[in-house]
Protein backbone atom coordinates (compact mmCIF):
# COMPACT_ATOMS: atom_id res chain seq x y z
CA UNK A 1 197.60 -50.92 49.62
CA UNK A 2 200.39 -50.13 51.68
CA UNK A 3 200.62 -48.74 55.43
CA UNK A 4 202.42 -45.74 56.29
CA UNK A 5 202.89 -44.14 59.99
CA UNK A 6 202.53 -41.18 61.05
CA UNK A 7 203.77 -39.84 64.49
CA UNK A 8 202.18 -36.56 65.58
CA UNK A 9 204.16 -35.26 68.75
CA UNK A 10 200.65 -34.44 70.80
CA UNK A 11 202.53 -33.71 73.87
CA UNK A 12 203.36 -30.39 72.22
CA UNK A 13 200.09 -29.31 71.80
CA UNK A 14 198.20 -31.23 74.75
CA UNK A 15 199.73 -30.99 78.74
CA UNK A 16 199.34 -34.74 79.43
CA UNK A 17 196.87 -34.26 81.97
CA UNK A 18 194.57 -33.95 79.10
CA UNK A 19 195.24 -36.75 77.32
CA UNK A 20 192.24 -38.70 79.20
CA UNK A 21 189.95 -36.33 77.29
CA UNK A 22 191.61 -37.45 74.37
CA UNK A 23 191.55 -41.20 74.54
CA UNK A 24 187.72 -41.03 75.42
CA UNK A 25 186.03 -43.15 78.03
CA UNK A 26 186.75 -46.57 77.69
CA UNK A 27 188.41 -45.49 73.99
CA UNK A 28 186.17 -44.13 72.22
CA UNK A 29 187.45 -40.85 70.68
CA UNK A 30 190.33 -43.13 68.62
CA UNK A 31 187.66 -46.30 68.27
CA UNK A 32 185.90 -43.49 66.40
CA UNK A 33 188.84 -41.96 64.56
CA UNK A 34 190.10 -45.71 63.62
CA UNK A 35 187.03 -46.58 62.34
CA UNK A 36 186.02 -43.43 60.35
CA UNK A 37 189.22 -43.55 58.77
CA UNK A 38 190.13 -46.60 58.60
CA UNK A 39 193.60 -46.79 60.31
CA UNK A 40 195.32 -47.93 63.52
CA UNK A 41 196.16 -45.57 66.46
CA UNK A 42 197.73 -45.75 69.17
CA UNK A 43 199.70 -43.72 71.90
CA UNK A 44 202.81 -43.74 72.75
CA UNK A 45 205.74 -42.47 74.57
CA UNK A 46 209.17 -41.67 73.26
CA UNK A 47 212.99 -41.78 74.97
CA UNK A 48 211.84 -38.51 76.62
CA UNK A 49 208.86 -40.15 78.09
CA UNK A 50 206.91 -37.33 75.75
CA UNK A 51 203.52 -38.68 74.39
CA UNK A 52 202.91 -39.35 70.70
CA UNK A 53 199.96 -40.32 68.83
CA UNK A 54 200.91 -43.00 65.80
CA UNK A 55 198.36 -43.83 63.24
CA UNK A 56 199.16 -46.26 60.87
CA UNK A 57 197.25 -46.79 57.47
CA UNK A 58 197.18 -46.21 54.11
CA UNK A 59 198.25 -42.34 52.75
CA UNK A 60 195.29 -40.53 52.44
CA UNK A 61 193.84 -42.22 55.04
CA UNK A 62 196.40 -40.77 57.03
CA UNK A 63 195.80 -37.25 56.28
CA UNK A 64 192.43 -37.49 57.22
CA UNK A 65 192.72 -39.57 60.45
CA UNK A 66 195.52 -36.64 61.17
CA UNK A 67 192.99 -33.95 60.55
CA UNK A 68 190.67 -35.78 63.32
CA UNK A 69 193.40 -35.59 65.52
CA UNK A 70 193.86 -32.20 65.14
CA UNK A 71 190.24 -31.08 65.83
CA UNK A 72 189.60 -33.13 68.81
CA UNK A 73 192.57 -31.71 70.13
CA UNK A 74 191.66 -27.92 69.34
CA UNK A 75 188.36 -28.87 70.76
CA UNK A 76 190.19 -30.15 74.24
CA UNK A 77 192.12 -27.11 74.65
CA UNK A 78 189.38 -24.74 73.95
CA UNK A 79 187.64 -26.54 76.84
CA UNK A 80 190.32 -26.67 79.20
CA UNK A 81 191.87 -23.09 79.15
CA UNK A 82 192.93 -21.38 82.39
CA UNK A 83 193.43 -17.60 83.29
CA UNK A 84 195.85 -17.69 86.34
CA UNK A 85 196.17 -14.79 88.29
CA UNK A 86 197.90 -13.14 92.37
CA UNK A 87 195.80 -11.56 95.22
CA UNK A 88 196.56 -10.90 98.79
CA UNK A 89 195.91 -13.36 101.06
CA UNK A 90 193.93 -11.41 103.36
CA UNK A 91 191.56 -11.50 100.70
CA UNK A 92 190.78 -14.86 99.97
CA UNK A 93 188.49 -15.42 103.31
CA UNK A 94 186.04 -13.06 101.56
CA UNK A 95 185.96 -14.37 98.24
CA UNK A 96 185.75 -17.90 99.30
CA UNK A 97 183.11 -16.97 101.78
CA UNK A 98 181.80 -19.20 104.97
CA UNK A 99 182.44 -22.73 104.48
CA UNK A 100 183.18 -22.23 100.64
CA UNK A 101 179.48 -21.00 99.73
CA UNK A 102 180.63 -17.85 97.77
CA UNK A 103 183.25 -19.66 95.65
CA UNK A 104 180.28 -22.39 95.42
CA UNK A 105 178.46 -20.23 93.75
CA UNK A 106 180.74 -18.70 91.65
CA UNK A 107 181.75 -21.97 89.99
CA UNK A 108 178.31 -22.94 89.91
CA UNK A 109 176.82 -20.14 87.74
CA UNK A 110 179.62 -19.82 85.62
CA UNK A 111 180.58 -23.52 85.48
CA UNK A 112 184.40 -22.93 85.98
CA UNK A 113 187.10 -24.61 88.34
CA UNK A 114 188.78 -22.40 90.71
CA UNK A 115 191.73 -23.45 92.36
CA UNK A 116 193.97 -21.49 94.96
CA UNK A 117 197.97 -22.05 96.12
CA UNK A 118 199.32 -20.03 98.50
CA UNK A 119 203.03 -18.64 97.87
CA UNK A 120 205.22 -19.57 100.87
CA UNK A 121 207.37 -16.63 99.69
CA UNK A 122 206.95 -12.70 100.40
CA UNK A 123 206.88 -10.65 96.89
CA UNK A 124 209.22 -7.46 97.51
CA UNK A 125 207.90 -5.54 93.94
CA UNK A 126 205.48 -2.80 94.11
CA UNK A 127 202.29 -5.11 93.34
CA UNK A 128 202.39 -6.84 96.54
CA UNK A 129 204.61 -4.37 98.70
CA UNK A 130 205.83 -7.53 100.07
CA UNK A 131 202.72 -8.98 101.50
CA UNK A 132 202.26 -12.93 100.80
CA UNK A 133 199.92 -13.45 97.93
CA UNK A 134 198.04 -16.41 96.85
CA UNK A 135 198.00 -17.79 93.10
CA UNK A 136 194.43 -18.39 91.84
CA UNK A 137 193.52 -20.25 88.55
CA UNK A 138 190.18 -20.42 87.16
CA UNK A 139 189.56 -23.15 84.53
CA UNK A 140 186.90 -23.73 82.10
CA UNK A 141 186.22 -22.79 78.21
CA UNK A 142 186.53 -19.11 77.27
CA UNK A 143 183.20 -17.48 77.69
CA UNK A 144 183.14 -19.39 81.31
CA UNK A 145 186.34 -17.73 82.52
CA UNK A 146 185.27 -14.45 81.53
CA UNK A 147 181.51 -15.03 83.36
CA UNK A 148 184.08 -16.51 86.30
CA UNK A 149 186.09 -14.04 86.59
CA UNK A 150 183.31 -11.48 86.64
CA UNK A 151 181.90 -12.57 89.31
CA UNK A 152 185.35 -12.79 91.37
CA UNK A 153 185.76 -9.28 90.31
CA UNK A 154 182.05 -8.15 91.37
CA UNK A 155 182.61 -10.29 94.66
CA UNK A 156 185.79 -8.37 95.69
CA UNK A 157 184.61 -5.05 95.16
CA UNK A 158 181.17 -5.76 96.90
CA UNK A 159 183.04 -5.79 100.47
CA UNK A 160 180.98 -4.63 103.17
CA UNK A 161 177.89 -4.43 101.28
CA UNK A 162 175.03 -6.68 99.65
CA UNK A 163 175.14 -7.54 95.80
CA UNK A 164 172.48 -9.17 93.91
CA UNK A 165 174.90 -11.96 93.60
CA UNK A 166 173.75 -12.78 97.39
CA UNK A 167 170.97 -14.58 95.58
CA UNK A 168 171.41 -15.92 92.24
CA UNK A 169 167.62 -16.80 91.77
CA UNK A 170 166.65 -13.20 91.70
CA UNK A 171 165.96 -11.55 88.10
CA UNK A 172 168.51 -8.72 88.48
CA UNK A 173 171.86 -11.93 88.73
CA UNK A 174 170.06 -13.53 85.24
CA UNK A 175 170.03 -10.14 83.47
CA UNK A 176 173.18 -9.40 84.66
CA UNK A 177 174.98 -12.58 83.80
CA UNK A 178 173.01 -12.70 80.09
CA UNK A 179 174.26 -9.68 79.42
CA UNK A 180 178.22 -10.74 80.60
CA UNK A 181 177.37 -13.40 77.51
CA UNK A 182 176.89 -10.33 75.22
């Protein structure tokens, strides 16, 4: 049979800080997709310095080492989405709490990433009424953003007084993050 190549351009559908996830420890998401389907593949990069994924076989192997491809990277991204969003500065003390227990928990019980960056430069529009605001992006799949950003919500409106977040082991935080799921 004859070989064929196919280049899929995965940079446009993967940020390249994802392509670890893709590759597999020590190779073993292709190793698998080679060896299901029977073909070669292999990253590389083009004059751009844009990643591509090239898998090299015979034609119908092809289509189905292509259709591998494209689920595992569906399945990355739908792990690895982020909901970015601003809040004051003054702000952030609270929500991170002391020595980062509050965020702590956050991230633990909803099992998302939260990361802040401060902007350097005063916002003169009517959101911010030019105070300096801080960028915040939570990361995780779907459902864990939404639990996330829940509980960021519930832990900025809970200034000055105690919310049965306080302690996550008590029943009232499990019924009220099982039915966040709902």
């Amino acid at each position: 049979m004859d070989s064929e190549i196919l280049n899929y351009p995965i940079h446009r559908f993967l940020d390249s800080s994802l392509l670890g996830q893709f590759i597999g420890p020590e190779g073993s998401n292709i190793y698998k997709i080679e060896k299901y389907n029977k073909v070669a593949l292999d990253i590389w990069k083009n004059d751009e310095e844009n990643s591509n994924v090239r898998i090299t076989g015979p034609y119908w192997n092809l289509k189905s080492a292509l259709n591998d491809v494209l689920e595992l990277v569906s399945t990355i991204r739908n792990k690895n989405q982020r909901y970015k969003f601003e809040m004051p500065s003054k702000d952030i003390g609270f929500l991170i709490g002391k020595n980062g227990a509050k965020i702590n928990e956050i991230k633990l019980s909803s099992n998302v990433d939260v990361h802040f960056e401060r902007n350097n430069e005063n916002r003169d529009n009517g959101e911010t009424d030019g105070r300096v605001v801080v960028s915040v992006t939570v990361s995780g799949n779907y459902q864990q953003i939404l639990i996330g950003l829940r509980l960021i919500y519930d832990r900025l409106t809970s200034k000055g007084q105690k919310t049965l977040y306080e302690d996550p082991r008590t029943r009232q935080f499990a019924e009220s993050l099982m039915e966040s799921l709902d």
